[in-house]
Each structure stands twice: as structure tokens, then as C-alpha cells.
C-alpha atoms as a PDB file:
ATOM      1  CA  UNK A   1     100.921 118.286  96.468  1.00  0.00           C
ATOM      2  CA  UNK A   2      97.885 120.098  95.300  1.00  0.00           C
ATOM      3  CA  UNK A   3      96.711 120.682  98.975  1.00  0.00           C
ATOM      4  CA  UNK A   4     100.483 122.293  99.619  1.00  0.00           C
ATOM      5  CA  UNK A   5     100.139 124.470  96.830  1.00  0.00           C
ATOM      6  CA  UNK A   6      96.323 125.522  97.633  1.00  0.00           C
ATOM      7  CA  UNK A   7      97.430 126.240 101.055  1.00  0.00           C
ATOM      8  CA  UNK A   8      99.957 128.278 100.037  1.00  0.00           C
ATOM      9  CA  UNK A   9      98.159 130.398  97.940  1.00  0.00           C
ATOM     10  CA  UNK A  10      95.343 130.927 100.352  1.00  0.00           C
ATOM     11  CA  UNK A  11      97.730 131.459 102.702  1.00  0.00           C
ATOM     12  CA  UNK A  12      99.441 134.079 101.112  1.00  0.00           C
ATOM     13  CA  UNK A  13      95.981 135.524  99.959  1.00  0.00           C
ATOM     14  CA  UNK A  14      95.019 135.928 103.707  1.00  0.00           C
ATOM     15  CA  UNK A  15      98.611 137.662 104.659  1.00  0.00           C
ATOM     16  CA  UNK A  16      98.054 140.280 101.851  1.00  0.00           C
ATOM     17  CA  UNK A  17      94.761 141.070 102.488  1.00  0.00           C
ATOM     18  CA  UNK A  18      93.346 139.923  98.750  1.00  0.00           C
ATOM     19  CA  UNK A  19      89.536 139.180  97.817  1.00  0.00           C
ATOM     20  CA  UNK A  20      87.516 137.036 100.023  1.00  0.00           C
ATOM     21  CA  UNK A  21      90.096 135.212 101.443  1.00  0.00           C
ATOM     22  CA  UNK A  22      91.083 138.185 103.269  1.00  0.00           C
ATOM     23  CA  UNK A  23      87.836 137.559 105.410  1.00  0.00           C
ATOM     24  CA  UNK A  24      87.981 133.803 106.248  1.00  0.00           C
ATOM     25  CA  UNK A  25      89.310 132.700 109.261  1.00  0.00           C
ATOM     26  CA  UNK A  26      93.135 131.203 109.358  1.00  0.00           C
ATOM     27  CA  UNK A  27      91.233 127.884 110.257  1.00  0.00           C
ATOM     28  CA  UNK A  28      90.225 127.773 107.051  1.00  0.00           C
ATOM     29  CA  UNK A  29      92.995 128.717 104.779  1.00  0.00           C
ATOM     30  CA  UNK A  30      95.295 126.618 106.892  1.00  0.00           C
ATOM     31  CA  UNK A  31      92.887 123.651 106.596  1.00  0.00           C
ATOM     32  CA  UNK A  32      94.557 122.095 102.936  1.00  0.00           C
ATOM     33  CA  UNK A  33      97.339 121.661 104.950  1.00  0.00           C
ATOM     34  CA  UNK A  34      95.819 119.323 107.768  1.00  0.00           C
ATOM     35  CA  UNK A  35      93.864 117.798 104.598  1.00  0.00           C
ATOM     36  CA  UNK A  36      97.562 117.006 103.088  1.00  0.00           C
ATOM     37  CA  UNK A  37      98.850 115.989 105.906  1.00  0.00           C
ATOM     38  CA  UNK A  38      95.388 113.321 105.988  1.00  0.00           C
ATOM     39  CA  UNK A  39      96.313 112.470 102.738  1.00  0.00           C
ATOM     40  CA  UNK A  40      99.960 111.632 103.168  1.00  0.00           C
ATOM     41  CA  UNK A  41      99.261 109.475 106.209  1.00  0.00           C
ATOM     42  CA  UNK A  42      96.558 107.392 104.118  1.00  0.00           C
ATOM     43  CA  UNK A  43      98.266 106.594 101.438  1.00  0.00           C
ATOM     44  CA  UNK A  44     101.657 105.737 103.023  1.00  0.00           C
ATOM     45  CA  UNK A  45      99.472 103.360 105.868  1.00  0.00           C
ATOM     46  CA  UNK A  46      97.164 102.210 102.794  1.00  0.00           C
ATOM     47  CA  UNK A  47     100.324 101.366 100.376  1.00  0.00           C
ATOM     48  CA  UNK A  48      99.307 103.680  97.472  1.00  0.00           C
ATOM     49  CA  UNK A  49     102.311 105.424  97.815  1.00  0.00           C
ATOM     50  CA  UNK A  50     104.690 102.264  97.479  1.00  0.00           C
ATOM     51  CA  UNK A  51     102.039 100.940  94.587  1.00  0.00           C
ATOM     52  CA  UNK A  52     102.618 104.102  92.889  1.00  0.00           C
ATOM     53  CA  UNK A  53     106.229 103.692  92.753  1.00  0.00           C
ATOM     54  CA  UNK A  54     106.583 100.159  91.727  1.00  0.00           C
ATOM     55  CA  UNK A  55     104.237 101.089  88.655  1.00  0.00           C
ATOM     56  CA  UNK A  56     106.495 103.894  87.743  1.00  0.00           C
ATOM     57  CA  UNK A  57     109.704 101.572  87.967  1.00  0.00           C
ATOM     58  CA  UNK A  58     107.722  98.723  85.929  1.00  0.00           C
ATOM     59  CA  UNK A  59     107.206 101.185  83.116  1.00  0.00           C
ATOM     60  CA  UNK A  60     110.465 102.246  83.178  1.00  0.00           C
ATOM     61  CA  UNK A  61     111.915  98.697  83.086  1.00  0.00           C
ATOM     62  CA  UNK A  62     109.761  98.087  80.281  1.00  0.00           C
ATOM     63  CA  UNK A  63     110.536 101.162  78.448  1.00  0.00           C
ATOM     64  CA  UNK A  64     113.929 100.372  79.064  1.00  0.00           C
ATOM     65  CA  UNK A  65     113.511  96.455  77.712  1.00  0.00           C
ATOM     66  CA  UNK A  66     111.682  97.459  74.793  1.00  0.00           C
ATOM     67  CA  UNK A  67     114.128  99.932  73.646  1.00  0.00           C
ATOM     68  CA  UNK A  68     117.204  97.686  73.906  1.00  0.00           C
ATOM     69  CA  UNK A  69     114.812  94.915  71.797  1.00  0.00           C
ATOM     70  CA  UNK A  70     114.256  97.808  69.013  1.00  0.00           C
ATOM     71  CA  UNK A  71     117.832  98.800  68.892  1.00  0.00           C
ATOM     72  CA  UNK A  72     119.187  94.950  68.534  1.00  0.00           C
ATOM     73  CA  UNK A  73     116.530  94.447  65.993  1.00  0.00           C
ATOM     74  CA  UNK A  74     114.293  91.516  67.808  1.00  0.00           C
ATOM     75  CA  UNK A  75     111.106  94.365  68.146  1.00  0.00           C
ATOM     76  CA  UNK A  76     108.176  93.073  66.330  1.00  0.00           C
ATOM     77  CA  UNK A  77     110.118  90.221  64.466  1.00  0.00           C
ATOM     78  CA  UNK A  78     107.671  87.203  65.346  1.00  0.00           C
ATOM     79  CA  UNK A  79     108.796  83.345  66.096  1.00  0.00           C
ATOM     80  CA  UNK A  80     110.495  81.959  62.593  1.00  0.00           C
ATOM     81  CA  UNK A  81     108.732  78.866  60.979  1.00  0.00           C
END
């Protein structure tokens, strides 16, 4: 996403004629976006992406389980003797 957002800046640095950018070629303010589009590929082929979002729901499951423990009152009560 921060390849997007570069590229949109530079991009809209280039169209408006502002600082250095204004001299670069399009090749290179349009390049985040091939470098995004890299990225997206990789990491969908590699499995990051579905990684990613199985941590994310595991945190919230546990966030979730450890909330319900604290409001029945079981949270930090060890095993009775």
C-alpha cells in the first residue's frame, strides 16, 4: 500500500510540475506501481498474504477467548488444590 500511495504522490508531483520530480521521466514515477504490483503477486504466490490473515484472526480469537474468561471470572484463577 505504501508503493500505491508513493506512486500517487509522485505521480501527481510530475502532473503539476513540482520540484525534481517535475524532471524525471514517467518511467520512473510510475515505477512504485509495477514494484506494487511485484509485491502483490509475491506474497499472494508465496502465502504471506493468507499467513497474515490467519495471524490476525488468531489474535482476535484469542482476544475474544480471553475476554469472555475475564468477564466469567476464570482469568488468572489457577487449578484449586
Amino acid at each position: 500500500m505504501y508503493l500505491v500511495g508513493l506512486g500517487l504522490a509522485l505521480m501527481l508531483m510530475k502532473y503539476l510540475a513540482i520540484g525534481p520530480v517535475a524532471t524525471l521521466s514517467w518511467i520512473w514515477v510510475l515505477s512504485p506501481f509495477g514494484l506494487a504490483v511485484v509485491w502483490w503477486a509475491w506474497a499472494d504466490a508465496s502465502g504471506y498474504t493468507k499467513r497474515r490473515a490467519m495471524e490476525r484472526e488468531n489474535e482476535r480469537k484469542n482476544a475474544r477467548i480471553a475476554k469472555n474468561r475475564e468477564a466469567i471470572g476464570t482469568l488468572g484463577k489457577g487449578r484449586k488444590r
